[in-house]
C-alpha atoms as a PDB file:
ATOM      1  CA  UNK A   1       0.000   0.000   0.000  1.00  0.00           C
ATOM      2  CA  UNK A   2       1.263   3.342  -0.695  1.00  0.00           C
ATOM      3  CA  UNK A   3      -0.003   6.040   0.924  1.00  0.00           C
ATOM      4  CA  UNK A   4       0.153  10.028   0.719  1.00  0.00           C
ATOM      5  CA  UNK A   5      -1.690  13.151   1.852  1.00  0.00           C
ATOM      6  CA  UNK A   6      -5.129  12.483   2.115  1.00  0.00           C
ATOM      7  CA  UNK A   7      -4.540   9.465   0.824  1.00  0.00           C
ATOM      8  CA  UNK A   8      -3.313  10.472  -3.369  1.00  0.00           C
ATOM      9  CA  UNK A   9      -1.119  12.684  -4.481  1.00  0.00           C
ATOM     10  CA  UNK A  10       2.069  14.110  -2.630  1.00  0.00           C
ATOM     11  CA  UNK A  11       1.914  14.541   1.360  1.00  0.00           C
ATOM     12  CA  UNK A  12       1.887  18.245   2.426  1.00  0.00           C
ATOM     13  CA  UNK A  13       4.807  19.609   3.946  1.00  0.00           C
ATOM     14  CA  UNK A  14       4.358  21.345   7.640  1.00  0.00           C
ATOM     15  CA  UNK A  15       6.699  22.754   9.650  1.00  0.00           C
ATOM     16  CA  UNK A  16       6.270  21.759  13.272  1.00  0.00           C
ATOM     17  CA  UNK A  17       5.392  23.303  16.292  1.00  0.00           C
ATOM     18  CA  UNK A  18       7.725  22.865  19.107  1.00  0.00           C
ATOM     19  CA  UNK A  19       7.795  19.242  20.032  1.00  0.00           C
ATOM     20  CA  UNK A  20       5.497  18.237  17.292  1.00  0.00           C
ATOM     21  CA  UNK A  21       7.108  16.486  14.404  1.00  0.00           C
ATOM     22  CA  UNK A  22       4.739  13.390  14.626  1.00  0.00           C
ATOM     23  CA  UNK A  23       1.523  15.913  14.249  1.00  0.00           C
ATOM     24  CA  UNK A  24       3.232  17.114  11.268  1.00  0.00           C
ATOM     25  CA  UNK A  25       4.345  14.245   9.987  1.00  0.00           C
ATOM     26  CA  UNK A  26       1.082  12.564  10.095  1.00  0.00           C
ATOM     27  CA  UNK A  27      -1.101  15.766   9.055  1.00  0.00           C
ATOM     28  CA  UNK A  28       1.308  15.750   5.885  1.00  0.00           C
ATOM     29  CA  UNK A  29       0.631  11.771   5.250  1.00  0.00           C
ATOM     30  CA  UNK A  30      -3.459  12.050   5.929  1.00  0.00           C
ATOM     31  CA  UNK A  31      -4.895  15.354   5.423  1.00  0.00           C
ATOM     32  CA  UNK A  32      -6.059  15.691   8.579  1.00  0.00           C
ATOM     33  CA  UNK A  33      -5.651  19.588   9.305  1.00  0.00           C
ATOM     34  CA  UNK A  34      -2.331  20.520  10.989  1.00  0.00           C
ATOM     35  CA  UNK A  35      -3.732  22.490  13.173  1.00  0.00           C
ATOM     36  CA  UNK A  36      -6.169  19.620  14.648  1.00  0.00           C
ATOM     37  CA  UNK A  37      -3.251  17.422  15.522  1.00  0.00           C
ATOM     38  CA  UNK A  38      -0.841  20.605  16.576  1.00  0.00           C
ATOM     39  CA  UNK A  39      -3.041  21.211  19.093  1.00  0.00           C
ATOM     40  CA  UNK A  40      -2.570  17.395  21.093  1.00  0.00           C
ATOM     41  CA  UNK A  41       1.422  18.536  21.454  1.00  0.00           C
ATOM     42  CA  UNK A  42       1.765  18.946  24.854  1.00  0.00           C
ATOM     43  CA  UNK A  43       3.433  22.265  25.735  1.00  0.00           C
ATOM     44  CA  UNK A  44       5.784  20.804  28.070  1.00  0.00           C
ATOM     45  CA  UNK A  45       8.259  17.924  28.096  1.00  0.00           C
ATOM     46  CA  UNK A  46       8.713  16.714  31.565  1.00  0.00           C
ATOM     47  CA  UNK A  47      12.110  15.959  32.500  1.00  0.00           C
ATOM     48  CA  UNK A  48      11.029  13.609  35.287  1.00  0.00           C
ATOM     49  CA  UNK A  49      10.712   9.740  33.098  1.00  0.00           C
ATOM     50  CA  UNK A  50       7.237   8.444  34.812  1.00  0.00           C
ATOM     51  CA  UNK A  51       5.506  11.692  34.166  1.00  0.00           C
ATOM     52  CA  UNK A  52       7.724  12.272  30.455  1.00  0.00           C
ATOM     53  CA  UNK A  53       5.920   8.602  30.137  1.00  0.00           C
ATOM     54  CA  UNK A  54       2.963   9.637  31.270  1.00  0.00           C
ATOM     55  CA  UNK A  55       2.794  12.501  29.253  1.00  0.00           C
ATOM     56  CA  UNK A  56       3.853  10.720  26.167  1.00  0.00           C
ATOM     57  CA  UNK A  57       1.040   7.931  26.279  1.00  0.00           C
ATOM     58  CA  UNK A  58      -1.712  10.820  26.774  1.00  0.00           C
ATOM     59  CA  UNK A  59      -0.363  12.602  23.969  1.00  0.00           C
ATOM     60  CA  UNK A  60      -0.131   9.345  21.773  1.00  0.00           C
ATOM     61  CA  UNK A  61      -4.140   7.623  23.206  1.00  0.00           C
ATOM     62  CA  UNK A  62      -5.014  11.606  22.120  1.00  0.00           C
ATOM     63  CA  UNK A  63      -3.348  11.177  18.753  1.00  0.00           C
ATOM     64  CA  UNK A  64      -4.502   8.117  18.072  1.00  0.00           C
ATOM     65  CA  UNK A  65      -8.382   8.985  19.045  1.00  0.00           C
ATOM     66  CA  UNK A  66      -8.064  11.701  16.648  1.00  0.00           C
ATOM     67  CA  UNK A  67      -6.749   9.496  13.952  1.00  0.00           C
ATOM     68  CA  UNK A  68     -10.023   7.084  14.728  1.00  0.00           C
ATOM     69  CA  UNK A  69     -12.068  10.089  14.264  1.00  0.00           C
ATOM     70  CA  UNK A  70     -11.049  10.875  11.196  1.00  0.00           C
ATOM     71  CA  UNK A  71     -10.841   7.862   9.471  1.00  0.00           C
ATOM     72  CA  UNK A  72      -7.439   7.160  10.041  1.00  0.00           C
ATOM     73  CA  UNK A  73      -4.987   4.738  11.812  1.00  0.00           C
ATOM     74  CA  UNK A  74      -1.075   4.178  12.435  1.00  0.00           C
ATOM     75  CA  UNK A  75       0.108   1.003  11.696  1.00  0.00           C
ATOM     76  CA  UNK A  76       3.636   0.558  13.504  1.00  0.00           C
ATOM     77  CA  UNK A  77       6.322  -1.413  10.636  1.00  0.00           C
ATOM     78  CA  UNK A  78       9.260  -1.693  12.967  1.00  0.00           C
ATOM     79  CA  UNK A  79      12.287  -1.830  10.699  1.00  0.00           C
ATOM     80  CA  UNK A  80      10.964  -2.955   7.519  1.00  0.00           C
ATOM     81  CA  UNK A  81      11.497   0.006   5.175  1.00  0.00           C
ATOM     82  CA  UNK A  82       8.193   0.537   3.546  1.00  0.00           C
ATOM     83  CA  UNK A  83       7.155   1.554   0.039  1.00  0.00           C
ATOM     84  CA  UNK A  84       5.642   4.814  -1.024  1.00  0.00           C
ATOM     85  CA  UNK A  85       5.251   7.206   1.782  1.00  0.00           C
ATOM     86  CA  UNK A  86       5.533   6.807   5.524  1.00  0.00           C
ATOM     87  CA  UNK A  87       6.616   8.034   8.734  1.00  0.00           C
ATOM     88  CA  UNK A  88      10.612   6.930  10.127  1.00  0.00           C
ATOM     89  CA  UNK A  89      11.512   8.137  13.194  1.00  0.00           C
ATOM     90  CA  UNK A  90      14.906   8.000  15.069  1.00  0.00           C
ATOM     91  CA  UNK A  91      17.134  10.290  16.804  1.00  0.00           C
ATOM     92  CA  UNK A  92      18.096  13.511  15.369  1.00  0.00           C
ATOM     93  CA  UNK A  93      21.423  15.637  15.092  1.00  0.00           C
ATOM     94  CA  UNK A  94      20.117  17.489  18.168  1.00  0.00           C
ATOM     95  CA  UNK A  95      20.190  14.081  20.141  1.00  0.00           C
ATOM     96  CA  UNK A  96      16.476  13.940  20.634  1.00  0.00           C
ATOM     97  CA  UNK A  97      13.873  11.462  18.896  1.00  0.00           C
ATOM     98  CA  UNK A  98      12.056  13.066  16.335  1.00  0.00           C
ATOM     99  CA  UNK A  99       9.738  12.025  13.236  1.00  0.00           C
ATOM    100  CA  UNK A 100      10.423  12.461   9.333  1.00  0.00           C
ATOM    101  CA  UNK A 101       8.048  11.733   6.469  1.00  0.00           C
ATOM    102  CA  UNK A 102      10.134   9.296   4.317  1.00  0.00           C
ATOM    103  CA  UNK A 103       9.340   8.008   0.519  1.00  0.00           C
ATOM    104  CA  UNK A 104      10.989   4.312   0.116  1.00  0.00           C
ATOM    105  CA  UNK A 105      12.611   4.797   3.199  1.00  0.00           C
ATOM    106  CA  UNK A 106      14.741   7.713   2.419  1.00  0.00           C
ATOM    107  CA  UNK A 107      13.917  11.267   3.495  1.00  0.00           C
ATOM    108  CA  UNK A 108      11.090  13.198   1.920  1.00  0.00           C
ATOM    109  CA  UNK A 109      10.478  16.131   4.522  1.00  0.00           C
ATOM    110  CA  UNK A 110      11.888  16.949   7.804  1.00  0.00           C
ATOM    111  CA  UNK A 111       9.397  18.991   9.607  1.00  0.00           C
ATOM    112  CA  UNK A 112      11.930  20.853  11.968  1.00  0.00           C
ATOM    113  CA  UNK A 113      13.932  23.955  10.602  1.00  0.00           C
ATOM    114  CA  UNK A 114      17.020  22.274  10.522  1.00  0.00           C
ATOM    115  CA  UNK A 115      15.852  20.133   7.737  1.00  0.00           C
ATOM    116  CA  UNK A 116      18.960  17.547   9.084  1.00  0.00           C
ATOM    117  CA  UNK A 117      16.698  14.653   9.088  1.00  0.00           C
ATOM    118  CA  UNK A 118      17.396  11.817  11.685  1.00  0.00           C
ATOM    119  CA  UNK A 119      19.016   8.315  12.030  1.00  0.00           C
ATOM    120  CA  UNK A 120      15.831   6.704  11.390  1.00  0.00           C
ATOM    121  CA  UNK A 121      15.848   3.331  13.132  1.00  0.00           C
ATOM    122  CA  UNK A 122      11.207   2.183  12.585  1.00  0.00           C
ATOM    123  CA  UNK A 123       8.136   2.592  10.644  1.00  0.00           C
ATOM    124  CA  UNK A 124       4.682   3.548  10.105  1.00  0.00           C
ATOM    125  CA  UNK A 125       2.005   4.043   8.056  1.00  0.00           C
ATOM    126  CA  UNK A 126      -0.967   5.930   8.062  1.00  0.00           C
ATOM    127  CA  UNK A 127      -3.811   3.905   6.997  1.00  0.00           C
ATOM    128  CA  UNK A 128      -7.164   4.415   6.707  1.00  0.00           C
ATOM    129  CA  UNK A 129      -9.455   2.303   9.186  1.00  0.00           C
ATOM    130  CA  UNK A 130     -11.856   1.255   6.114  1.00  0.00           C
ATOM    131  CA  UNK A 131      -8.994  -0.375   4.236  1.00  0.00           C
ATOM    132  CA  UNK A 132      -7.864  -2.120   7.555  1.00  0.00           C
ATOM    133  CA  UNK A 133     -11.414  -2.870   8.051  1.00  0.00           C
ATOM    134  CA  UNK A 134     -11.971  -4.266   5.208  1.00  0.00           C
ATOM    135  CA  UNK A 135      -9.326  -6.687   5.043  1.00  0.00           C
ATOM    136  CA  UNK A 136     -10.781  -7.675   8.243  1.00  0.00           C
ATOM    137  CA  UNK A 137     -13.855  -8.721   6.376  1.00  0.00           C
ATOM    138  CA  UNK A 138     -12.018 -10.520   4.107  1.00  0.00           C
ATOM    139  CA  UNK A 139     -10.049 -12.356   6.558  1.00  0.00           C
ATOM    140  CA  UNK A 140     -12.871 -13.586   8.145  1.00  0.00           C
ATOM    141  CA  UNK A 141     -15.247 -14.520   5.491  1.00  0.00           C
ATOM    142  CA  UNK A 142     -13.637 -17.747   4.767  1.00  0.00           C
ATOM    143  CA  UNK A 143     -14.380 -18.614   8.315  1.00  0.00           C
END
């Protein structure tokens, strides 16, 4: 499957707010407005881990609601480098994990200023939920 903005075409390019290179990323890949998905960055990165953790799964059950509502999921690849249009993530020049939108696994947009990309190390896609539900239908019709 090869996916792009709003699911044809070329993915937009967004610049990110601070902290919020996965909301750009995946606005770019889906069409959902940047501005929607902007908004679920949290403001602040807490430098204590359980409530950075904390913080992080809100921000990511928030995300991933959104996605839902819209028609949309993430489907996590790991390291398989995927065709057409995706999301890699990995740590950046800054040292800090960040997200890229990648086309056949090599950098297509880097939503931060720097435009230095990252050492991406996984996957994923943006799919919508009717073609995931859908093979679902398939998979159990033979049943």
């Amino acid at each position: 499957v090869v996916l792009s903005g709003a699911g044809e075409g070329t993915p937009s390019k967004y610049d990110q707010v601070p902290n919020g290179c996965w909301a750009a990323c995946i606005a770019g890949l889906t069409g959902i407005p940047h501005e929607t998905l902007a908004a679920l960055v949290p403001s602040e990165i807490p430098d204590d881990t359980s409530a950075y953790r904390q913080a992080g799964l809100a921000y990511h059950n928030a995300m991933n609601a959104t996605l839902a509502e819209h028609g949309w999921t993430l489907t996590y690849l790991g390291t398989r480098v995927p065709a057409g249009f995706a999301i890699g993530n990995g740590k950046s020049p800054r040292g800090v994990m960040h997200s890229v939108i990648v086309k056949d696994g090599v950098l297509w947009h880097d939503p931060h200023p720097s435009r230095a990309g990252c050492t991406i190390t996984d996957y994923e896609y943006a799919l919508p939920l009717a073609l995931l539900e859908g093979a679902q239908d398939t998979q159990t019709e033979g049943r």
